[in-house]
Protein backbone atom coordinates (compact mmCIF):
# COMPACT_ATOMS: atom_id res chain seq x y z
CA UNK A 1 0.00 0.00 0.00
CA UNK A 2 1.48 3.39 -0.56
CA UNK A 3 0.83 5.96 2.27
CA UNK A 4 0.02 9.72 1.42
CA UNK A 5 2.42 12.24 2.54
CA UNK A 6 1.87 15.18 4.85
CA UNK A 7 -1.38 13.74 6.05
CA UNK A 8 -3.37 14.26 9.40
CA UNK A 9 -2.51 10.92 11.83
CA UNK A 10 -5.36 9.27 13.89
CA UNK A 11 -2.94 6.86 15.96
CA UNK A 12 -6.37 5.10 16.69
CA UNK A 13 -9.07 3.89 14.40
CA UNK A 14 -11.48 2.55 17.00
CA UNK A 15 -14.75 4.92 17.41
CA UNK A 16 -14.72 6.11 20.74
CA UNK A 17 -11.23 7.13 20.06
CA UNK A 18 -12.86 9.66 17.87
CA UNK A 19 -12.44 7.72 14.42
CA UNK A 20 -16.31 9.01 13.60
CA UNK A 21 -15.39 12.74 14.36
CA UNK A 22 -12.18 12.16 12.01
CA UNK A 23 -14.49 10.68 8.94
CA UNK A 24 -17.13 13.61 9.20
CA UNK A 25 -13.98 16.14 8.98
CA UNK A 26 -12.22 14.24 6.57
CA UNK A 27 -16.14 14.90 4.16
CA UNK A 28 -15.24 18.68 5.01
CA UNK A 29 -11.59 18.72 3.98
CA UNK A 30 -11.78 16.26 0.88
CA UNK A 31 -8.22 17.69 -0.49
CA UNK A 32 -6.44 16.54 3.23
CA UNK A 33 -4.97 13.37 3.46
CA UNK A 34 -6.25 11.34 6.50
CA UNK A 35 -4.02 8.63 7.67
CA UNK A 36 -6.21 6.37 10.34
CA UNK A 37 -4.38 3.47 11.93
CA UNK A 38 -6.22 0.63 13.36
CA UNK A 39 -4.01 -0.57 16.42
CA UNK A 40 -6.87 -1.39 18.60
CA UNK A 41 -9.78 -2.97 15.94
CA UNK A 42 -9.98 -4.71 12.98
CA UNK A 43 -8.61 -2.59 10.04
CA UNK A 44 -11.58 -3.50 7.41
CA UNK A 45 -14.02 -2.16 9.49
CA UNK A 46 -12.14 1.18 9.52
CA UNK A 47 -11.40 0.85 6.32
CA UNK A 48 -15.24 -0.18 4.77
CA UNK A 49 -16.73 3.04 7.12
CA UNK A 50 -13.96 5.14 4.88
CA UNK A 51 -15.50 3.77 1.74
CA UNK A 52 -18.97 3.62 2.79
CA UNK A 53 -18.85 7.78 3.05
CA UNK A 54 -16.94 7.72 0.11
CA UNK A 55 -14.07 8.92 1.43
CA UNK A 56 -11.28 8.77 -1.10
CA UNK A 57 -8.50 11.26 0.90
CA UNK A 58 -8.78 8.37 3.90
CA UNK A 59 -6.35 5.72 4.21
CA UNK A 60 -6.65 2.93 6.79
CA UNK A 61 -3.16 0.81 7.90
CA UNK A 62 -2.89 -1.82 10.09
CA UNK A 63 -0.66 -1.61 13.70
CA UNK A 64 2.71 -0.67 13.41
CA UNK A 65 5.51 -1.35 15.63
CA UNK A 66 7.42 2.04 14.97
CA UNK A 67 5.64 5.03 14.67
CA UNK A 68 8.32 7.61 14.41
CA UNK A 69 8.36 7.27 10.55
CA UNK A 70 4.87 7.96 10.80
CA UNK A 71 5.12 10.88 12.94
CA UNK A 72 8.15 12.30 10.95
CA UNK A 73 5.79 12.32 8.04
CA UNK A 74 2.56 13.99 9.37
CA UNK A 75 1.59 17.39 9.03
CA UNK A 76 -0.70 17.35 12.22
CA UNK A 77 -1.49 14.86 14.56
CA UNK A 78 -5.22 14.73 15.99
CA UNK A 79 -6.50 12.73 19.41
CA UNK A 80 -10.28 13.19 19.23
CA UNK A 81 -10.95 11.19 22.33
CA UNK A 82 -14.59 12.13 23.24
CA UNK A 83 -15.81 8.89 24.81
CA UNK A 84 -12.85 7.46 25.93
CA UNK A 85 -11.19 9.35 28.69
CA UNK A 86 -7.80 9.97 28.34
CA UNK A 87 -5.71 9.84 31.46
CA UNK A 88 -2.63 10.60 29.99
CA UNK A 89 -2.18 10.04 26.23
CA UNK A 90 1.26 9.35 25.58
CA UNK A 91 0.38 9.97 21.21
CA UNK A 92 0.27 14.07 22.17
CA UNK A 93 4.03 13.85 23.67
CA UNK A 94 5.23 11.05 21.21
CA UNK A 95 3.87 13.29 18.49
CA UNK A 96 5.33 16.92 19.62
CA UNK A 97 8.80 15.28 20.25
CA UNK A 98 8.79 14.80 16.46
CA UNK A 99 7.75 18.01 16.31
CA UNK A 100 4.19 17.63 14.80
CA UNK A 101 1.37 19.72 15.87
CA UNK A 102 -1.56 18.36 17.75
CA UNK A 103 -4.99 18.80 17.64
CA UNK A 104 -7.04 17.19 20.93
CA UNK A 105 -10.09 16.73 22.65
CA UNK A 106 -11.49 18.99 25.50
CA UNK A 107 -12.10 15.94 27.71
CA UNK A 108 -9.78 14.00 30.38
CA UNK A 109 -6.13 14.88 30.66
CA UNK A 110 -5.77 15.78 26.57
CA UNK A 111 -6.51 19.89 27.08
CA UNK A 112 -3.66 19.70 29.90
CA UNK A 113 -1.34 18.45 28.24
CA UNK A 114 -1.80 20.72 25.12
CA UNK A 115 -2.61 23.60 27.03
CA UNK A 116 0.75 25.19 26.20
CA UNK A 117 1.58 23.80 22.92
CA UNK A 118 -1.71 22.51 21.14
CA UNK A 119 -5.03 22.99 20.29
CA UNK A 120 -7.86 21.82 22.01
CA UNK A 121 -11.40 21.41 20.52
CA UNK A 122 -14.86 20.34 21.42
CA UNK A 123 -16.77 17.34 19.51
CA UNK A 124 -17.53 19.81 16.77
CA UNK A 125 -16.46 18.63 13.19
CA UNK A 126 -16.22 22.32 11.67
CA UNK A 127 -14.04 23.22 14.15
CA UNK A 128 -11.42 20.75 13.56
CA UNK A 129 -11.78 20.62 9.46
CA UNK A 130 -10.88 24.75 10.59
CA UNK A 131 -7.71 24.02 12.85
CA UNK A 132 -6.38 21.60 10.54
CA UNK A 133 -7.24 23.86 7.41
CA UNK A 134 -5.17 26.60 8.92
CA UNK A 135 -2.31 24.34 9.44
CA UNK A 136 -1.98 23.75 5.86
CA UNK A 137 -2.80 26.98 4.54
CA UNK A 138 -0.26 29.04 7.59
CA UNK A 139 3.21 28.19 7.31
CA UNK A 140 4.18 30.70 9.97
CA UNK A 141 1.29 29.62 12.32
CA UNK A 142 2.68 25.40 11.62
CA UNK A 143 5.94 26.78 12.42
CA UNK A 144 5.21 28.38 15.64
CA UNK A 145 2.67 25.80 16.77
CA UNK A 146 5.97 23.26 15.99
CA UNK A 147 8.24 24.51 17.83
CA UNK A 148 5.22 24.71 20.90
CA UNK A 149 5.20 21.02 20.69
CA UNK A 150 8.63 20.58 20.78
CA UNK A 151 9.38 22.71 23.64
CA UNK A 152 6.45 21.19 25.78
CA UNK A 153 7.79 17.61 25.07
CA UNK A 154 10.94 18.33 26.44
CA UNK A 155 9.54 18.55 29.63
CA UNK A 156 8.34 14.59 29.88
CA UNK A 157 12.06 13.41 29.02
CA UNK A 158 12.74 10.31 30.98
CA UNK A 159 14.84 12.41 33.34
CA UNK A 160 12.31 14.43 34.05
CA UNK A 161 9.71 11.90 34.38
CA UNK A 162 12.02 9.68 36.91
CA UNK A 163 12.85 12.48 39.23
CA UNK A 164 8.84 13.49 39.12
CA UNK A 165 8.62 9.94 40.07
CA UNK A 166 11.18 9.55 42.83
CA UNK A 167 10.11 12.74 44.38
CA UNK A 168 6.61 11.30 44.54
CA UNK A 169 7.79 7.76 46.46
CA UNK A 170 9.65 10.13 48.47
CA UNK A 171 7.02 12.05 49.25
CA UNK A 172 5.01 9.78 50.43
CA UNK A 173 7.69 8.60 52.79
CA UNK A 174 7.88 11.28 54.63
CA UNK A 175 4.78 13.93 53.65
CA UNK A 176 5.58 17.44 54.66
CA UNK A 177 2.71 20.10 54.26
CA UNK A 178 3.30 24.01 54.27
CA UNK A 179 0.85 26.66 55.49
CA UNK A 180 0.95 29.69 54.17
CA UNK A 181 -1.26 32.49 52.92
CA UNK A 182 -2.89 34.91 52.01
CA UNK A 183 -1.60 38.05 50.50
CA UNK A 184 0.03 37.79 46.82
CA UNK A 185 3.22 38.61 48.30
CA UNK A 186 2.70 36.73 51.56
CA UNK A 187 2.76 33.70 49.20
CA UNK A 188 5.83 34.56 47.18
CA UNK A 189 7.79 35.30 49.97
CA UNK A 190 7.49 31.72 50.86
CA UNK A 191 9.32 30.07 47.74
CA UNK A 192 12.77 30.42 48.19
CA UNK A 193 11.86 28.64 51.57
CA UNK A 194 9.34 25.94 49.72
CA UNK A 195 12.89 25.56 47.46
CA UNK A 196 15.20 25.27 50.30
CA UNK A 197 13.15 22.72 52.09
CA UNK A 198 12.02 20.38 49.18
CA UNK A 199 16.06 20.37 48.41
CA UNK A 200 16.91 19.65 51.72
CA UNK A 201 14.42 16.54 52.09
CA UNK A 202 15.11 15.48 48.68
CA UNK A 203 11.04 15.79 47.42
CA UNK A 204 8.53 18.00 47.06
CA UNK A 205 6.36 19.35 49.81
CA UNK A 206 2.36 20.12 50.03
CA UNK A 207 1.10 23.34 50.53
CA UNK A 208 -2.13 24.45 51.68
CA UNK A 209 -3.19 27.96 51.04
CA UNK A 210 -5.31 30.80 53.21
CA UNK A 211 -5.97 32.90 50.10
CA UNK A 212 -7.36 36.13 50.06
CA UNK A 213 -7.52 36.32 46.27
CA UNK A 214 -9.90 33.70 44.14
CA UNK A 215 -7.56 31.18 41.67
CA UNK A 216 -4.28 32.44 43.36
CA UNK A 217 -2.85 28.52 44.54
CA UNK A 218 -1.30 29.03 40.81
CA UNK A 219 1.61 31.13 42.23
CA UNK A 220 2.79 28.06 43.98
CA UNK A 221 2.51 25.15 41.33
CA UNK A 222 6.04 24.50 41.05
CA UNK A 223 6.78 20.40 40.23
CA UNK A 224 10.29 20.58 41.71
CA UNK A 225 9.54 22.18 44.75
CA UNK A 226 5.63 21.63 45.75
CA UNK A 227 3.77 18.06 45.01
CA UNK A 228 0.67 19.60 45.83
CA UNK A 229 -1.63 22.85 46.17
CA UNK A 230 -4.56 23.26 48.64
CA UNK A 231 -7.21 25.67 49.27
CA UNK A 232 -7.88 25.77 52.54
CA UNK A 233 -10.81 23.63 53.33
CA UNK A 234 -12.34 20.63 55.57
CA UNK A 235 -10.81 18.08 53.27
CA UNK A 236 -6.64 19.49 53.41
CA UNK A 237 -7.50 19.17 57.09
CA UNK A 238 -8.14 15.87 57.45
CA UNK A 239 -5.12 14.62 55.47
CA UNK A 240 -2.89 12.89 57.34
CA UNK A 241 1.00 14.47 57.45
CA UNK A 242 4.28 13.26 59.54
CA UNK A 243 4.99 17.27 59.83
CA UNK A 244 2.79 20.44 59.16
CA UNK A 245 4.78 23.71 58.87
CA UNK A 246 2.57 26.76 59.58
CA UNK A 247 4.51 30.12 58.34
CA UNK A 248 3.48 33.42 59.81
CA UNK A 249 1.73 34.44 56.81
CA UNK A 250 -1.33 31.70 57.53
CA UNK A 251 -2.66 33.48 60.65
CA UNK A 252 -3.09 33.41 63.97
CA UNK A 253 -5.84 30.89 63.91
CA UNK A 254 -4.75 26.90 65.26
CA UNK A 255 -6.56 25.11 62.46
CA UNK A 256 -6.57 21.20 63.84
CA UNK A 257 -4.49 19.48 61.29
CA UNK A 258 -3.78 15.68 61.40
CA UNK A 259 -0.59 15.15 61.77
CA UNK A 260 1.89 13.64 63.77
CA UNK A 261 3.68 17.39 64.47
CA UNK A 262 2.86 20.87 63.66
CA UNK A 263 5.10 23.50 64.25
CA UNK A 264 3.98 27.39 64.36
CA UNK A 265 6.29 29.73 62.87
CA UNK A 266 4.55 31.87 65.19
CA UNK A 267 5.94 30.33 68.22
CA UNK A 268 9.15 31.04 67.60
CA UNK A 269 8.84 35.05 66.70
CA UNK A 270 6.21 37.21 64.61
CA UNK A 271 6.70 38.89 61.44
CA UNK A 272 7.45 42.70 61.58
CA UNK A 273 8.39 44.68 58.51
CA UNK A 274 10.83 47.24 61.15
CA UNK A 275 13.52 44.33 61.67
CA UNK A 276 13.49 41.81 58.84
CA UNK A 277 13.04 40.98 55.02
CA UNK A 278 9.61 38.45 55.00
CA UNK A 279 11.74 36.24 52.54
CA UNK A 280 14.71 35.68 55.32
CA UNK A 281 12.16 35.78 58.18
CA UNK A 282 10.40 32.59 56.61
CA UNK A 283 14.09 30.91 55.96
CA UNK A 284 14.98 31.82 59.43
CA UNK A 285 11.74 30.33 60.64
CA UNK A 286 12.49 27.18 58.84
CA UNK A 287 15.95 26.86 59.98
CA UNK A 288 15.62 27.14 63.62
CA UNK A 289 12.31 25.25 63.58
CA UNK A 290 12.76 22.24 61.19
CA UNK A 291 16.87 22.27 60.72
CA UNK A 292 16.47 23.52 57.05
CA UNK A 293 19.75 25.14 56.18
CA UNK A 294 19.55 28.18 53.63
CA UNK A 295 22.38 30.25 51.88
CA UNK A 296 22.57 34.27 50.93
CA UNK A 297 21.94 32.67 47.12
CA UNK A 298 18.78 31.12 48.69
CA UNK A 299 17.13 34.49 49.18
CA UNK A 300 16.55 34.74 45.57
CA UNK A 301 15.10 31.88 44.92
CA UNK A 302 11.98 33.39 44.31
CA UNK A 303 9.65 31.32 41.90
CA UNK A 304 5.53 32.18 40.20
CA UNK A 305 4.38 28.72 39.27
CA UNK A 306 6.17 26.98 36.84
CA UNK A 307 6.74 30.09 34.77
CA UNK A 308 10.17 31.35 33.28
CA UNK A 309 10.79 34.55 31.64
CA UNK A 310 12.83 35.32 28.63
CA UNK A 311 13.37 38.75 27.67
CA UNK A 312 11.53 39.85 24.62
CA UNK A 313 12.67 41.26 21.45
CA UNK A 314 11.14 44.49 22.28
CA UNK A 315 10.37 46.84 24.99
CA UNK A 316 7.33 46.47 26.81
CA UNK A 317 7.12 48.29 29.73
CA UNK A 318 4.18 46.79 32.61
CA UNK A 319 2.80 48.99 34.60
CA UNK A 320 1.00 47.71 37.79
CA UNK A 321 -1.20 51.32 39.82
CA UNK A 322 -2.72 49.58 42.63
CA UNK A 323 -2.28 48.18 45.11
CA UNK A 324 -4.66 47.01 48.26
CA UNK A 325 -7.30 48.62 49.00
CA UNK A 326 -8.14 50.87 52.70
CA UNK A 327 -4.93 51.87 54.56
CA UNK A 328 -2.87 50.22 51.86
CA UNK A 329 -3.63 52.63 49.50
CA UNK A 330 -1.75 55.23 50.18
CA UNK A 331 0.93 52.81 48.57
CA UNK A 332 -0.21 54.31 45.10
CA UNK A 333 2.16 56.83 42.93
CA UNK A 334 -0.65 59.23 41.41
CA UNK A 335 1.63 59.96 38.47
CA UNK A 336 1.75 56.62 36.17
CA UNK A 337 -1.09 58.28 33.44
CA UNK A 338 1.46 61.37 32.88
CA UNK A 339 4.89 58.59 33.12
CA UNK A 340 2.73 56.71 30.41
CA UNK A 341 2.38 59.83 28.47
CA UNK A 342 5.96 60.88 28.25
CA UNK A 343 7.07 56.71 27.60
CA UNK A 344 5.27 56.33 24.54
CA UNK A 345 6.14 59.71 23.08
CA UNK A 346 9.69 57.92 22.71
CA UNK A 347 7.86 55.02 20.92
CA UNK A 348 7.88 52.33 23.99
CA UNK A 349 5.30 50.70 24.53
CA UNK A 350 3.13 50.43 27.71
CA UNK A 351 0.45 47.97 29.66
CA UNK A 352 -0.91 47.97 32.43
CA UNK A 353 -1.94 45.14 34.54
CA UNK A 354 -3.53 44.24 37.84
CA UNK A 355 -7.49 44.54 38.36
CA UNK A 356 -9.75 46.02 35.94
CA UNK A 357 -9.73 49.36 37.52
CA UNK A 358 -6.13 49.73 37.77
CA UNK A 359 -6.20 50.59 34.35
CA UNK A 360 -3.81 53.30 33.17
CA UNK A 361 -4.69 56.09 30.61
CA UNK A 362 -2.92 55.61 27.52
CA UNK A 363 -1.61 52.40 27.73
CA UNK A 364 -2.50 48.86 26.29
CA UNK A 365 -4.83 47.35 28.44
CA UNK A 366 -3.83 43.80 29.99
CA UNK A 367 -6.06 44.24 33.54
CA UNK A 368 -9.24 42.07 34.23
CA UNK A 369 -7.61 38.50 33.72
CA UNK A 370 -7.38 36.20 36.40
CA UNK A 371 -4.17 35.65 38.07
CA UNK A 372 -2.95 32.56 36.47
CA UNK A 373 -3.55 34.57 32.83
CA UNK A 374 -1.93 38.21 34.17
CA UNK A 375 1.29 35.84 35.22
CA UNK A 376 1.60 34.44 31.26
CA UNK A 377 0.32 38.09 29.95
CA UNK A 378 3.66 39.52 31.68
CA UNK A 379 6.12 37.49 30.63
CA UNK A 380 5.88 40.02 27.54
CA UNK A 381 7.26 42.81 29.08
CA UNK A 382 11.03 43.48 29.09
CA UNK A 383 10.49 46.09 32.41
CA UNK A 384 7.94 46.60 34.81
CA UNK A 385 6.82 49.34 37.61
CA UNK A 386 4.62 49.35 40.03
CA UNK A 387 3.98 50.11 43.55
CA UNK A 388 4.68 48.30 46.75
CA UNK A 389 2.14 45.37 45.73
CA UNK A 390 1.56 41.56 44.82
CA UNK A 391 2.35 42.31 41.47
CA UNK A 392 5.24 44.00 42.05
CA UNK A 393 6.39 40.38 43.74
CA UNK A 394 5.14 38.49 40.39
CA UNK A 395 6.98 40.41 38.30
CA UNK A 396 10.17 40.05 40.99
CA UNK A 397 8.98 36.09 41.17
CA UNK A 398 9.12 36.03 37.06
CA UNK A 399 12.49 37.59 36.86
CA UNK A 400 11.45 40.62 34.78
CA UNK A 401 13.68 43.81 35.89
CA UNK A 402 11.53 45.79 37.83
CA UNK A 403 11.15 49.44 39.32
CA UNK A 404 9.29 49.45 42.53
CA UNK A 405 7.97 52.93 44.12
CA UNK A 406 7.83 53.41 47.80
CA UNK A 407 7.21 55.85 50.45
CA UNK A 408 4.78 54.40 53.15
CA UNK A 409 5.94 51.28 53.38
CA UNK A 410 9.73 49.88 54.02
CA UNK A 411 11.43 49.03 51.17
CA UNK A 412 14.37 47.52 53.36
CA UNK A 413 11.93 44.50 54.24
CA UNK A 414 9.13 44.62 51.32
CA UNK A 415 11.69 44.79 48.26
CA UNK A 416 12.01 41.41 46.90
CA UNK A 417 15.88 40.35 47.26
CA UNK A 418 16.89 39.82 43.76
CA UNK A 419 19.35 42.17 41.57
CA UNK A 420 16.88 42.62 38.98
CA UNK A 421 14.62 44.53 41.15
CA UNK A 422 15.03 47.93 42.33
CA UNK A 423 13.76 50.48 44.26
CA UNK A 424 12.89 54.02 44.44
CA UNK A 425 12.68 55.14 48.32
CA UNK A 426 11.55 58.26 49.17
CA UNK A 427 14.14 59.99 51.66
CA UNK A 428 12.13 61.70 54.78
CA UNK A 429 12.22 62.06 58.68
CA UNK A 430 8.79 60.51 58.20
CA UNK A 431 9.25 57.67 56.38
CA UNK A 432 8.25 54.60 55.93
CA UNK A 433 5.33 55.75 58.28
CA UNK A 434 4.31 52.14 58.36
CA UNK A 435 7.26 51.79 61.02
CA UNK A 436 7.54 55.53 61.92
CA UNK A 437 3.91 56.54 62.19
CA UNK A 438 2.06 53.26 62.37
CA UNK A 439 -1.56 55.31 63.80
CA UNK A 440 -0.90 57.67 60.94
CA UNK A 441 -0.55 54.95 58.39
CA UNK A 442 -3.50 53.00 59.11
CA UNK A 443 -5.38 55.75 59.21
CA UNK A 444 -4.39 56.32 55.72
CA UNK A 445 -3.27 59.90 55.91
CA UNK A 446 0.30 59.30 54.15
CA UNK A 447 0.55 61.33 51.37
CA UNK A 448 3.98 61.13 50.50
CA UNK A 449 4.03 59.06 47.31
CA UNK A 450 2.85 62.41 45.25
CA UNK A 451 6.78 63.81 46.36
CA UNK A 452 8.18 61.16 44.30
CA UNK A 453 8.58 62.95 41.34
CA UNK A 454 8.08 62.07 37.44
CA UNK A 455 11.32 62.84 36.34
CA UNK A 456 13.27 60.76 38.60
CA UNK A 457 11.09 57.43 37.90
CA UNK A 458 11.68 58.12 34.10
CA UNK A 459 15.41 58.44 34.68
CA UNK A 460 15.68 55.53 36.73
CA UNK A 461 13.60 53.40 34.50
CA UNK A 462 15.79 54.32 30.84
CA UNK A 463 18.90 53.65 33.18
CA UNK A 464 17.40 49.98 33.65
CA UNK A 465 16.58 49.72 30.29
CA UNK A 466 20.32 50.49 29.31
């Protein structure tokens, strides 16, 4: 039999494996070659349903003992599984480590696994005979959506998938779960201590998570370092756990968690921004509590998920203009509209993210997404500024150089310890009033934000950008 060339790959002819959805696209897209391959069921039944919708662009093979020639050959690769759940489906990574491009479900573990690299679709036949027309027609957009796949298969090398592995037996050895919560930055704060520990017991730890903001247990998915993510609810309470570390961050509140110890950060000291960093406070806490040693290079060891940054082609400057709300506002520099203004009159660009109303005038508009999508949004800017905030700390946590504004609030003990991020500090007998003046500050009468001047954050910013 002689195969077609460039063709769209169904690794499995059997129906529930979407083999139907395949021969109702194939009607649509009668120039595409369709190569089906019956590894499961009898090939002449595939084969007859082909010819019994007169499909002549359809070719049906028998099972094959290497598929790599196959996959070397296909143009796209598609895993309709609608009925049949997949739990993993090893033809999406086999498939993008050739390179190819695939096209998947919406059900089971399929839209995970693509979620980076491929395409995910729902039972709809015009919307695949679509996706697959566009990666004929698109060079460019087959190119891109290539080298997607290959990058995402990278990460289920066997290396990879025998230290995820280990760490797991390991982890269940000796389970370890982390409290910790609630701001943005309260959470961030914790990773170079969530890396320090998982390194020092040789697997990932859990981590259970008082949030204050909806969908933030993203900023601590992190395979190498945390196993697991928990809201806080009855459930994470009941799990069992040799050793439960609460950090100060969590609260004050003694939830009753099952375990065998549990050991309040608390107990040992509390938190204050006046005598030291929140990063070395939770390594310290760690250290003299659990025996977890930590270096200066620790410090930095900040991490957002499983995200990495890469610095763009261009300039993108983020802007983030909020910050929280009530006393905590008084964190916000009035003047990022008239910054804006002057940045893209030298043709850089400018977005702002954050919440919907921390929108800037004049710049491109990146606010309203949830967390998880903000996180992937910035990884497009080469710079960012903001205020004292949690997404000042992403943008620290993603490694993008950042300018950070602050007058209230101590900059000693809030600025994230990591070369690429720097501060502006305004220089008064008053401040930080959060340590000088605490009635004044939660009162929110601060003011002093509006003497940090234009010019100055302009010049500081180019001089990062040189």
């Amino acid at each position: 039999m002689t195969l077609p060339a460039d063709y769209v790959l169904l690794a499995n002819a059997k129906p529930e494996k979407g083999f139907d959805l395949i021969l109702k696209v194939a009607a649509l897209l009668p120039d595409v070659p369709f190569l089906a391959i019956a590894s499961q069921s009898p090939r002449d039944e595939a084969a007859q349903a082909a010819e019994a919708a007169g499909l002549a662009n359809v070719t049906v093979i028998g099972r094959t003992a290497d598929m790599a020639p196959l996959y070397r050959r296909a143009r796209a690769v598609a895993v309709p599984s609608y009925r049949f759940r997949e739990s993993f489906s090893r033809i999406c990574i086999e498939a993008q480590r050739a390179g190819v491009p695939v096209i998947g479900s919406d059900r089971g573990n399929v839209p995970l696994l693509l979620r980076s690299s491929g395409v995910s679709l729902p039972n709809d036949p015009i919307a695949w005979a679509g996706e697959i027309a566009r990666l004929y027609a698109d060079a460019a957009y087959h190119a891109e959506r290539s080298r997607a796949a290959k990058e995402n298969a990278s990460r289920y090398d066997g290396q990879s998938q025998r230290r995820s592995l280990d760490a797991l037996v390991a982890a269940t050895r000796t389970p370890v779960l982390v409290a910790v919560g609630s701001g943005l930055g309260n959470m961030l704060h914790t990773t170079p201590m969530l890396r320090a520990m998982a390194r020092h017991l040789g697997h990932p730890v859990d981590v259970v998570v008082a949030e204050d903001h909806a969908r933030s247990l993203f900023l601590m998915h992190r395979p190498d370092c945390v196993n697991a993510v928990y809201a806080l609810t009855q459930t994470v309470l009941r799990r069992v756990y040799d050793t439960v570390f609460v950090t100060h961050s969590f609260g004050s509140a003694r939830m009753p968690f099952t375990a065998k110890r549990v050991v309040w950060s608390r107990d040992w000291d509390n938190f204050s921004p006046a005598r030291m960093h929140e990063t070395l406070f939770n390594l310290e806490a760690a250290k003299r509590l659990l025996g977890i040693p930590y270096g200066e290079e620790d410090a930095q060891g900040y991490f957002c998920g499983d995200l990495a940054w890469k610095a763009p082609e261009g300039a993108l400057i983020g802007f983030h203009a909020g910050s929280k709300s009530g006393n905590w506002a008084v964190k916000r520099w009035p003047y990022f509209a008239g910054l804006a203004e002057r940045l893209t009159a030298k043709g850089l660009r400018v977005a702002s993210f954050g919440l919907a109303e921390e929108y800037v005038e004049g710049t491109e508009n990146r606010t309203g997404s949830t967390i998880a999508e903000m996180c992937r949004a910035m990884l497009d800017c080469s710079h960012f500024v903001s205020n004292d905030s949690g997404v000042m700390n992403i943008a620290n946590a993603l490694g993008i150089p950042t300018l950070a504004l602050f007058a209230p609030t101590n900059a000693a003990t809030r600025l994230p310890i990591r070369a690429t991020a720097q501060a502006i500090v305004l220089q008064k007998d008053c401040a930080p009033c959060e340590i000088k003046d605490v009635e004044g500050f939660m009162r929110g009468q601060c003011r002093c934000m509006e003497e940090i001047g234009i010019d100055l954050v302009e010049q500081r910013l180019l001089e990062m950008m040189a």
